[in-house]
PDB file of N, CA and C in Angstrom:
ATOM      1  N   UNK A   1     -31.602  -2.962  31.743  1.00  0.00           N
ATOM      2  CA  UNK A   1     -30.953  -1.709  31.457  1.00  0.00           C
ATOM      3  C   UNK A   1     -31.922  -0.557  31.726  1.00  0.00           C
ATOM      4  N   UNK A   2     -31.157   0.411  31.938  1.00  0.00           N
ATOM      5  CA  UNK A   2     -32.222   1.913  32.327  1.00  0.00           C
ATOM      6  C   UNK A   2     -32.057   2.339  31.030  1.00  0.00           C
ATOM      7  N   UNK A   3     -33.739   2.670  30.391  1.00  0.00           N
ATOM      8  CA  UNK A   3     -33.943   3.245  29.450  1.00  0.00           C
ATOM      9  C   UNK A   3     -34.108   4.886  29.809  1.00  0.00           C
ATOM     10  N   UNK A   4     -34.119   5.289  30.979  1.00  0.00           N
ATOM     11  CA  UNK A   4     -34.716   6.665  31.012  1.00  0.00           C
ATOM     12  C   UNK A   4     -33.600   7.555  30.243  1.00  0.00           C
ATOM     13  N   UNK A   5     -32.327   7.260  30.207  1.00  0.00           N
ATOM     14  CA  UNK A   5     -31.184   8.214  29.805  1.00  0.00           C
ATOM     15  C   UNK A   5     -32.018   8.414  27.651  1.00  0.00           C
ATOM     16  N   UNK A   6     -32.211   7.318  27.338  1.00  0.00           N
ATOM     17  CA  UNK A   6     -32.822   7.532  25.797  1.00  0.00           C
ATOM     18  C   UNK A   6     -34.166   8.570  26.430  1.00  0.00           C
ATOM     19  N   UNK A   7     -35.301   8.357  27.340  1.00  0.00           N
ATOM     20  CA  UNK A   7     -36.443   9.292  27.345  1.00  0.00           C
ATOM     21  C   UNK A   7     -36.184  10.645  27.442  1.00  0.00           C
ATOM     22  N   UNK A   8     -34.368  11.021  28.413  1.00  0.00           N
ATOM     23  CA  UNK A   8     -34.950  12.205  28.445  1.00  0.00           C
ATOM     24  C   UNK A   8     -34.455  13.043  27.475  1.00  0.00           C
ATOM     25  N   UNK A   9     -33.915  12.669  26.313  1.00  0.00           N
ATOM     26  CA  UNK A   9     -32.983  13.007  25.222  1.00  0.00           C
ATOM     27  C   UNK A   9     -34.736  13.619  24.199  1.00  0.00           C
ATOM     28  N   UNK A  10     -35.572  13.004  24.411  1.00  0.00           N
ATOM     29  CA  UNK A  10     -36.797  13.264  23.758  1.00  0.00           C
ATOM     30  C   UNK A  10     -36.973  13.324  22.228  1.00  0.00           C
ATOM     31  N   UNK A  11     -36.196  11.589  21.316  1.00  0.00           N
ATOM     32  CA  UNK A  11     -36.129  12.155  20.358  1.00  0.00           C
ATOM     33  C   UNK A  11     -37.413  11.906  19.146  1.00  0.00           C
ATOM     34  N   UNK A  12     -37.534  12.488  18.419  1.00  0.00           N
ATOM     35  CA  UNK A  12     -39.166  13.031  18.197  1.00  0.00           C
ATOM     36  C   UNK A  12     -38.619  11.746  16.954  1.00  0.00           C
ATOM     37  N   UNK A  13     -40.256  11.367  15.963  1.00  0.00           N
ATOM     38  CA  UNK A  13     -39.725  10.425  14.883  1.00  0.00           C
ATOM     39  C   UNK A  13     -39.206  12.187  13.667  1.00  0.00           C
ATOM     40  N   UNK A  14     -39.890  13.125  13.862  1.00  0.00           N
ATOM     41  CA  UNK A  14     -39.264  14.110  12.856  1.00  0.00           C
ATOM     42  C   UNK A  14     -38.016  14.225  13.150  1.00  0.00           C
ATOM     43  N   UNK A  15     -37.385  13.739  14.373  1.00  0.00           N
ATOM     44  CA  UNK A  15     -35.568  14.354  14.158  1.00  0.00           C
ATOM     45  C   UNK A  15     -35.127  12.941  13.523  1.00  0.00           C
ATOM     46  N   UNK A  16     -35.696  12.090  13.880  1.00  0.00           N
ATOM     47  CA  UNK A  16     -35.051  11.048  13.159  1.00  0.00           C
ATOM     48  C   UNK A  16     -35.295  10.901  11.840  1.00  0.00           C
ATOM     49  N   UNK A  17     -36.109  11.235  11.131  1.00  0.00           N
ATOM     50  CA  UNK A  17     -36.462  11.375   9.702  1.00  0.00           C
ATOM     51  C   UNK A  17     -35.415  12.912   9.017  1.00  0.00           C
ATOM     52  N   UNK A  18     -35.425  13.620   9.704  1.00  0.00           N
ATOM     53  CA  UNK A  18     -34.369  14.731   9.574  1.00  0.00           C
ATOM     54  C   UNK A  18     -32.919  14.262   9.297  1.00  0.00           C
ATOM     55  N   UNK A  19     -32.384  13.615  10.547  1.00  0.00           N
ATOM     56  CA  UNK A  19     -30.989  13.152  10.520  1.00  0.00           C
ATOM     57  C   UNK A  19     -30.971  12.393   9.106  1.00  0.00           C
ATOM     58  N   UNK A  20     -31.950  10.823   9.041  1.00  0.00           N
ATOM     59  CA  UNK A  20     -31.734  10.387   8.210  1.00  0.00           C
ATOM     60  C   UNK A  20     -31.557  11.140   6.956  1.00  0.00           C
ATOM     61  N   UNK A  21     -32.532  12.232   6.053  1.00  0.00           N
ATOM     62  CA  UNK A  21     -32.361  12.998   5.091  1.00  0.00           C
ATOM     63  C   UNK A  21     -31.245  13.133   4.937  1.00  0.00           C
ATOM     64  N   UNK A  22     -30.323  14.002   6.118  1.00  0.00           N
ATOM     65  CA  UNK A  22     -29.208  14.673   6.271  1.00  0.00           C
ATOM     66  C   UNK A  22     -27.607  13.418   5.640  1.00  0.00           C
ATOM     67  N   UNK A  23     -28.111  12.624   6.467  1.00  0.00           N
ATOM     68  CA  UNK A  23     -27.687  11.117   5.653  1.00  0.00           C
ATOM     69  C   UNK A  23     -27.441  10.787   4.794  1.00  0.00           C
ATOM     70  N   UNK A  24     -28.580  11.133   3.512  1.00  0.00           N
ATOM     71  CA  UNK A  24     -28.948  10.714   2.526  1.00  0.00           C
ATOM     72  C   UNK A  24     -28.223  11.824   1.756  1.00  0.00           C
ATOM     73  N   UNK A  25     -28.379  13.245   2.328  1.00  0.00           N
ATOM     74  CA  UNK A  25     -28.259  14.305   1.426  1.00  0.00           C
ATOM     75  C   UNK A  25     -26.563  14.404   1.388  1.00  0.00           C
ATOM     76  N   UNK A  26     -25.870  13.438   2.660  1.00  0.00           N
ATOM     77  CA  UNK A  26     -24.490  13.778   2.150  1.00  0.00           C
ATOM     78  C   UNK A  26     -24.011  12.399   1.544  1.00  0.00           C
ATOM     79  N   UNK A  27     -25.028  11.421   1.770  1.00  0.00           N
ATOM     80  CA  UNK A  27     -24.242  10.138   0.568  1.00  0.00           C
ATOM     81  C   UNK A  27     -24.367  10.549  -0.955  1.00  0.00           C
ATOM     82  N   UNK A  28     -25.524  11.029  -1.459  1.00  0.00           N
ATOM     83  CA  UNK A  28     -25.403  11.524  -2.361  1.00  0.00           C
ATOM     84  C   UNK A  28     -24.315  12.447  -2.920  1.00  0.00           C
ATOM     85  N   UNK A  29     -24.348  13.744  -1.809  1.00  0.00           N
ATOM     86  CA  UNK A  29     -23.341  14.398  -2.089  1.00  0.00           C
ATOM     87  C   UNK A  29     -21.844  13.626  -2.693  1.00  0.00           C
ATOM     88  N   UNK A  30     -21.310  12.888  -2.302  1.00  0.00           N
ATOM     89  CA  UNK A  30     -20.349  11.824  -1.894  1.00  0.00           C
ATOM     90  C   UNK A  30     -20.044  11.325  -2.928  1.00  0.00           C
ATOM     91  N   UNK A  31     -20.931  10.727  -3.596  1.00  0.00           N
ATOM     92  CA  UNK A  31     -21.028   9.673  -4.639  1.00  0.00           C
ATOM     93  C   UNK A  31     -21.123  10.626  -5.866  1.00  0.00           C
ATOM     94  N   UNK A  32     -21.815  11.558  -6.114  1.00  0.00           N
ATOM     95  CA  UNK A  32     -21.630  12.538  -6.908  1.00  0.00           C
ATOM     96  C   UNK A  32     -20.459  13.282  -7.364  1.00  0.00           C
ATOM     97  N   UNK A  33     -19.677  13.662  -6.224  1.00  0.00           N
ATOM     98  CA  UNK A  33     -18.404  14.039  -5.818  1.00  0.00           C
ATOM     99  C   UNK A  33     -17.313  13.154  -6.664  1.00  0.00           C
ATOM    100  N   UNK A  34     -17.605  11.864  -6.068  1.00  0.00           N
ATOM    101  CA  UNK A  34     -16.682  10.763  -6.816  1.00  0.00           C
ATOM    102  C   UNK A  34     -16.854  10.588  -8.389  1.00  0.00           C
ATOM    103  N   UNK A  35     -17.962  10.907  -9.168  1.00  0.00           N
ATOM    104  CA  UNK A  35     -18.727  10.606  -9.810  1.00  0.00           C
ATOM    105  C   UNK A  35     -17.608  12.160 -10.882  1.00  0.00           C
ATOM    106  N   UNK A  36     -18.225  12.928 -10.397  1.00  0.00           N
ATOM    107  CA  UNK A  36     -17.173  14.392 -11.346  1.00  0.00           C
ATOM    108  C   UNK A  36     -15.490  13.890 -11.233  1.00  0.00           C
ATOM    109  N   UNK A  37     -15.137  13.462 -10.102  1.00  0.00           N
ATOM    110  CA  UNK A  37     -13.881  13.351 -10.208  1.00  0.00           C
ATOM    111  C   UNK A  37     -13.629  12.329 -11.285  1.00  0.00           C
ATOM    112  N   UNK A  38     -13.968  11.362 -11.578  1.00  0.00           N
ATOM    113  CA  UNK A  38     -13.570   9.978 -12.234  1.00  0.00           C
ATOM    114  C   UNK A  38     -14.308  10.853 -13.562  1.00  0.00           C
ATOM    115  N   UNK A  39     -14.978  11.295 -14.136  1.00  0.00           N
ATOM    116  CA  UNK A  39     -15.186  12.186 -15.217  1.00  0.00           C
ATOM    117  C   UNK A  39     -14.036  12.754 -15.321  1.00  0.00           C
ATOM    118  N   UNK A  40     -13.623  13.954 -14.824  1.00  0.00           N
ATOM    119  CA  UNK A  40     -12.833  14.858 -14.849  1.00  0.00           C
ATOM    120  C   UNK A  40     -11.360  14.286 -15.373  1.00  0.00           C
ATOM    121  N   UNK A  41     -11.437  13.111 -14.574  1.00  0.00           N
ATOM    122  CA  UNK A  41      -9.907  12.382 -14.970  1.00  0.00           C
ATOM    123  C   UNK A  41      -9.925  11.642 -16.216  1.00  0.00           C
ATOM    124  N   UNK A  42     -11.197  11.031 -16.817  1.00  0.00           N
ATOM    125  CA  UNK A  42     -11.460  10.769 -18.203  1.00  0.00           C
ATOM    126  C   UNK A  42     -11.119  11.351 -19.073  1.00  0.00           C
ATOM    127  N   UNK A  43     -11.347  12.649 -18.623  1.00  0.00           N
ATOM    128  CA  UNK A  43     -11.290  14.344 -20.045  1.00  0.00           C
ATOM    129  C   UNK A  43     -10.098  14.557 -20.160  1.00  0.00           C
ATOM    130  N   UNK A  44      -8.535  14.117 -19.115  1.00  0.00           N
ATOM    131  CA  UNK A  44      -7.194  14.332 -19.631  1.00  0.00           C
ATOM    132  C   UNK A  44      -6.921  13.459 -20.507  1.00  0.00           C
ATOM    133  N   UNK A  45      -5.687  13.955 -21.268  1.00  0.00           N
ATOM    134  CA  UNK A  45      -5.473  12.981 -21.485  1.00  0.00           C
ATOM    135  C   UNK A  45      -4.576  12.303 -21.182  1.00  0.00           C
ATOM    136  N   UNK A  46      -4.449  10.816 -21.530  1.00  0.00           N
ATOM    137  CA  UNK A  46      -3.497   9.683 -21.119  1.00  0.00           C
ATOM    138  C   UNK A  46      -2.512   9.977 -21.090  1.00  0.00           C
ATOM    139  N   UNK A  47      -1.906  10.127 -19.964  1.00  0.00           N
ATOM    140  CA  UNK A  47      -0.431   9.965 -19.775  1.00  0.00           C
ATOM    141  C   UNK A  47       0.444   8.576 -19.474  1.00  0.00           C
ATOM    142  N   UNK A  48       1.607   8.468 -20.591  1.00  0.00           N
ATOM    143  CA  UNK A  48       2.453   7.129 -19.926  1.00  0.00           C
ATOM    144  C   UNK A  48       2.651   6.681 -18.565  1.00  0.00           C
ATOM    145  N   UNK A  49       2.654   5.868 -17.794  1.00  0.00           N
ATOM    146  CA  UNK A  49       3.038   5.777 -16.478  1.00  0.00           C
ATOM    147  C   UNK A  49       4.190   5.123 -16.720  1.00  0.00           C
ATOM    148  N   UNK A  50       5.467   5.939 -15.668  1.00  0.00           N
ATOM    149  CA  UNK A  50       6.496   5.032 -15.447  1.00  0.00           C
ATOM    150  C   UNK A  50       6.655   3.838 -15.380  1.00  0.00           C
ATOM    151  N   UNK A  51       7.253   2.699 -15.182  1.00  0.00           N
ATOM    152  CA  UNK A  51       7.276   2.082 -14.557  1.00  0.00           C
ATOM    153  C   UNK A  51       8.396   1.253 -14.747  1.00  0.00           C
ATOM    154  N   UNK A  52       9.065   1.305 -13.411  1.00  0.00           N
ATOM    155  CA  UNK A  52      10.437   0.371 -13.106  1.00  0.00           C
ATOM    156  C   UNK A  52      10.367  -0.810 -12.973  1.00  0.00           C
ATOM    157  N   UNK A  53      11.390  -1.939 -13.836  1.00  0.00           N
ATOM    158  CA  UNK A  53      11.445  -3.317 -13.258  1.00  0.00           C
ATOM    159  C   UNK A  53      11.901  -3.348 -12.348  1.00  0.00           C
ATOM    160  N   UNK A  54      11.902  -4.274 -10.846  1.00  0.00           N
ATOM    161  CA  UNK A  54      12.483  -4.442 -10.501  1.00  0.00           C
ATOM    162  C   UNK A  54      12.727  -5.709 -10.482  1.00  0.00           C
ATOM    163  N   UNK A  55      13.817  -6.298  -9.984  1.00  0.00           N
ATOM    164  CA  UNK A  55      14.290  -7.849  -9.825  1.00  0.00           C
ATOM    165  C   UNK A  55      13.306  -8.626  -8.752  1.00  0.00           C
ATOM    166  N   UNK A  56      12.580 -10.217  -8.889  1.00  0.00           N
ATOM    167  CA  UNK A  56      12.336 -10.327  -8.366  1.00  0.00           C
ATOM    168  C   UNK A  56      12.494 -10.660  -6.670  1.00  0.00           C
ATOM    169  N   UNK A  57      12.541 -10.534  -5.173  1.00  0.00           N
ATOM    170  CA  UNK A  57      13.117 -10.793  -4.445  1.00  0.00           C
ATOM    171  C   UNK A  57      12.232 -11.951  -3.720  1.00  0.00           C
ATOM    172  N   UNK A  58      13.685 -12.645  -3.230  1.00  0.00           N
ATOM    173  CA  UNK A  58      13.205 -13.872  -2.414  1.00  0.00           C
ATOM    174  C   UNK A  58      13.168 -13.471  -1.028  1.00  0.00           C
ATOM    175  N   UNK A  59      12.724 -14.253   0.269  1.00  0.00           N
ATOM    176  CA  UNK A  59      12.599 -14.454   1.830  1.00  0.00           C
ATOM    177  C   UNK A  59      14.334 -14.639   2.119  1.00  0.00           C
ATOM    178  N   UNK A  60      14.979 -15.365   1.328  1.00  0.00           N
ATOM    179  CA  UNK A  60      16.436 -15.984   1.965  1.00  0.00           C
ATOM    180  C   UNK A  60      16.874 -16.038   0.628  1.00  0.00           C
ATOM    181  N   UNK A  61      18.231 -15.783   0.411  1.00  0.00           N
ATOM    182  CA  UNK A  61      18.939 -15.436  -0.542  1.00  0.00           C
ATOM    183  C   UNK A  61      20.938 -15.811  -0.648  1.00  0.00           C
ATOM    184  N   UNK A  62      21.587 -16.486  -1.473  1.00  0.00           N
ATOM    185  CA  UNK A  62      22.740 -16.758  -1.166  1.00  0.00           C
ATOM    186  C   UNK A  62      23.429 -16.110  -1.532  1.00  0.00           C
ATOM    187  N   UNK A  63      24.532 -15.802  -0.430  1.00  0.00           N
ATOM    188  CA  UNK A  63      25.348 -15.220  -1.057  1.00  0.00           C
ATOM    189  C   UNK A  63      26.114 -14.471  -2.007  1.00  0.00           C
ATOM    190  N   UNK A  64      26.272 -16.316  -2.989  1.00  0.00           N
ATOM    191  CA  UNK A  64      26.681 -16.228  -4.218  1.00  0.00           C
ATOM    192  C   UNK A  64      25.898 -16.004  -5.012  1.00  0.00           C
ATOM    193  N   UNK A  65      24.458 -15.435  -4.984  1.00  0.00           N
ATOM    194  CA  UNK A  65      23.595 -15.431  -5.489  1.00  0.00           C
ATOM    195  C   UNK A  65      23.715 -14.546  -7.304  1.00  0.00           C
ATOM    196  N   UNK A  66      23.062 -14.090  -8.015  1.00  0.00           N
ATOM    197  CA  UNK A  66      23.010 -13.681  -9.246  1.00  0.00           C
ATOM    198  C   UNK A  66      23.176 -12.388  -8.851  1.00  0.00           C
ATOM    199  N   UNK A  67      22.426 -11.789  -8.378  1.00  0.00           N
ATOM    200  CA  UNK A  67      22.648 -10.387  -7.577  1.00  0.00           C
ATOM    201  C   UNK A  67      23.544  -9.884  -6.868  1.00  0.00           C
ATOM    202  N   UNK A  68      24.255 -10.847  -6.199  1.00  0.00           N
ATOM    203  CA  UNK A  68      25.607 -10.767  -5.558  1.00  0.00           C
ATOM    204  C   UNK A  68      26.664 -10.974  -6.359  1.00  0.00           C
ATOM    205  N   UNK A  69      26.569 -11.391  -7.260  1.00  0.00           N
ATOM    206  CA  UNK A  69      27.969 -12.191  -8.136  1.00  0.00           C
ATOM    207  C   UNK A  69      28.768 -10.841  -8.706  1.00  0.00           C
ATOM    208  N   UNK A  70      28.081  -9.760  -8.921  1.00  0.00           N
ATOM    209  CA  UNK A  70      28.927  -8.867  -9.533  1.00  0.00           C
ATOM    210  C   UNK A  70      30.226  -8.518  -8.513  1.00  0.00           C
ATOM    211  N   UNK A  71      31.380  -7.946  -9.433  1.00  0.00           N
ATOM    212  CA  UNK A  71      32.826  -7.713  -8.445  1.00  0.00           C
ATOM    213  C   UNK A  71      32.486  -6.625  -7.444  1.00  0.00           C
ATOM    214  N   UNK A  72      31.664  -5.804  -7.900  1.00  0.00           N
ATOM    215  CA  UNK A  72      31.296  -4.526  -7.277  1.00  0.00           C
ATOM    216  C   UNK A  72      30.467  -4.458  -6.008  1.00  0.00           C
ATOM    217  N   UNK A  73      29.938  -5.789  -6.310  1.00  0.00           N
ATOM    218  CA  UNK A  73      28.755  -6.161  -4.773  1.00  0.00           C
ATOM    219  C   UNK A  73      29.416  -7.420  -4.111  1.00  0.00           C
ATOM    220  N   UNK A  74      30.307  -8.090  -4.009  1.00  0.00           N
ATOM    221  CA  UNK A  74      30.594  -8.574  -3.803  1.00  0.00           C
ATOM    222  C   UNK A  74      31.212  -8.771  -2.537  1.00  0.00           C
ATOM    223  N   UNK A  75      30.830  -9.698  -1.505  1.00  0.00           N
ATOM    224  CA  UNK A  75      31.438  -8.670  -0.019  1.00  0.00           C
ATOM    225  C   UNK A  75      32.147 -10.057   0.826  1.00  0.00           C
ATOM    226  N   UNK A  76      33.230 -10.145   1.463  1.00  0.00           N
ATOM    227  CA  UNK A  76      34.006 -10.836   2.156  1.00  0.00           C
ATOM    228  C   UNK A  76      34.300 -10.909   3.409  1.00  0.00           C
ATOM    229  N   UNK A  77      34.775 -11.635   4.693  1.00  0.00           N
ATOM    230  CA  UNK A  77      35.118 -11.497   5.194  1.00  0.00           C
ATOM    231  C   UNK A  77      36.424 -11.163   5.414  1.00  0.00           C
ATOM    232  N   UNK A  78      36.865 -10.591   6.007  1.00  0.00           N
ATOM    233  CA  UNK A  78      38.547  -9.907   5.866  1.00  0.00           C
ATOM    234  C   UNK A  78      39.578 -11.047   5.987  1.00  0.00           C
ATOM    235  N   UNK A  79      39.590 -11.512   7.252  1.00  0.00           N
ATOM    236  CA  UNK A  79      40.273 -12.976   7.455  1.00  0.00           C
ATOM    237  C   UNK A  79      40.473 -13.753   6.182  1.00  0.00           C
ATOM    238  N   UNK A  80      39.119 -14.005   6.111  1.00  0.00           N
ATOM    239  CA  UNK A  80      39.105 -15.196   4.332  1.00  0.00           C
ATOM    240  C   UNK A  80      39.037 -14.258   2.955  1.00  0.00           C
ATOM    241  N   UNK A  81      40.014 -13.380   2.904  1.00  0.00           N
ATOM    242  CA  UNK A  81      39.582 -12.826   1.565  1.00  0.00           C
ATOM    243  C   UNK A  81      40.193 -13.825   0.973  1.00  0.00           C
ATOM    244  N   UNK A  82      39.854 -14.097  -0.371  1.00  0.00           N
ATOM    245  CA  UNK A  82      40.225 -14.759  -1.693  1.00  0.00           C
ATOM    246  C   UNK A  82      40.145 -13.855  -2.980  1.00  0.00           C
ATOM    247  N   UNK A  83      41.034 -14.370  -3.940  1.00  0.00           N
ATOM    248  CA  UNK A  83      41.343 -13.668  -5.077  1.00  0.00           C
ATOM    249  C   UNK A  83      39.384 -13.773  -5.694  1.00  0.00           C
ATOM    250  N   UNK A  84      38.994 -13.105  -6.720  1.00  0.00           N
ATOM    251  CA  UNK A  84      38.323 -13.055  -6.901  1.00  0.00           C
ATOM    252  C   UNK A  84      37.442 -14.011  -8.591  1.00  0.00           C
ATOM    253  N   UNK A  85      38.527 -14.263  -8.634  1.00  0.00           N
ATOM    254  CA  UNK A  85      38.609 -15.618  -9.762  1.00  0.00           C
ATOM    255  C   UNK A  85      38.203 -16.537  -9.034  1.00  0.00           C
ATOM    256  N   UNK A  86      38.300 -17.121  -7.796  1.00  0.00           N
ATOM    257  CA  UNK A  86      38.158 -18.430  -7.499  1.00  0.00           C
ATOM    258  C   UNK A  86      36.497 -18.360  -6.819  1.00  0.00           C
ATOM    259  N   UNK A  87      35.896 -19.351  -7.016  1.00  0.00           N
ATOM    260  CA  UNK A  87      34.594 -19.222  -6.663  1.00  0.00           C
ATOM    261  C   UNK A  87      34.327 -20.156  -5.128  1.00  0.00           C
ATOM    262  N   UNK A  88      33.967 -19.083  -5.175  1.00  0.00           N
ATOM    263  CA  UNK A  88      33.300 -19.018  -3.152  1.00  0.00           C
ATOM    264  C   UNK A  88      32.564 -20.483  -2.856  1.00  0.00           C
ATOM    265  N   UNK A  89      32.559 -20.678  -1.953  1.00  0.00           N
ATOM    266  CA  UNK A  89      31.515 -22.399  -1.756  1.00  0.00           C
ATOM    267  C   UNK A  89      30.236 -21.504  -1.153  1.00  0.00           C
ATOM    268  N   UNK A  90      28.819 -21.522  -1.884  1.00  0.00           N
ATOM    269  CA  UNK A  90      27.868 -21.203  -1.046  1.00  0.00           C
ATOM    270  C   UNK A  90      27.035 -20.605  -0.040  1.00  0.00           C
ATOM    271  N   UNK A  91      27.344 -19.740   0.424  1.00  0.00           N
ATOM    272  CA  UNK A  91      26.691 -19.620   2.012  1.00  0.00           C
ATOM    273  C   UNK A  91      25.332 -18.829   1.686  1.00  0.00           C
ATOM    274  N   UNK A  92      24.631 -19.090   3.041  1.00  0.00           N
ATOM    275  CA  UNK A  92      23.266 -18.727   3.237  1.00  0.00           C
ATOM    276  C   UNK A  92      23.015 -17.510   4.244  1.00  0.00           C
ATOM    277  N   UNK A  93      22.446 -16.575   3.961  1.00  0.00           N
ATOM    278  CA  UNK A  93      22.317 -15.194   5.133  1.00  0.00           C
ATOM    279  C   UNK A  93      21.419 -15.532   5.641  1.00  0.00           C
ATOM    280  N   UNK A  94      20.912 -15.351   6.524  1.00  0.00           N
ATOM    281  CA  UNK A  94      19.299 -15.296   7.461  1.00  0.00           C
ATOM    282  C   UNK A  94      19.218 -14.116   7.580  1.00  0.00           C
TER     283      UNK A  94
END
């Protein structure tokens, strides 16, 4: 490999001790930063968090499933409607 493209950039060990500082002076910054925030959020106080159940869901699911069974969700093909008393045989959606 041609090293000359790094020689003629000319970089001294003080710029590299520089950059690094510069490095240093914004990880600090950074971590400090994070450091007031996670304070800051300590000093409120606790608020409830919502939180909704939801039902658990499966990959593949039937039909007739528990979730489906209500009259209101309940969905047919037109051809085969049936009264809604009589219970459906099974089927599987993909």
């Amino acid at each position: 490999m041609n090293r000359q493209g790094a020689a003629r950039l000319r970089i001294s060990p003080l710029h590299i001790q520089q950059g690094l500082f510069a490095l240093l002076a914004l990880l600090i910054t950074l971590i400090g930063g994070q450091q007031f925030l996670r304070w800051e959020q300590s000093q409120q106080p606790e608020t409830p968090h919502l939180s909704i159940p939801h039902a658990p869901q499966t990959h593949f699911s039937a039909v007739s499933s528990n979730l489906a069974d209500s009259d209101s969700m309940r969905m047919m093909d037109v051809d085969q409607a049936q009264p809604v008393d009589e219970t459906p045989q099974e089927r599987w959606v993909f």
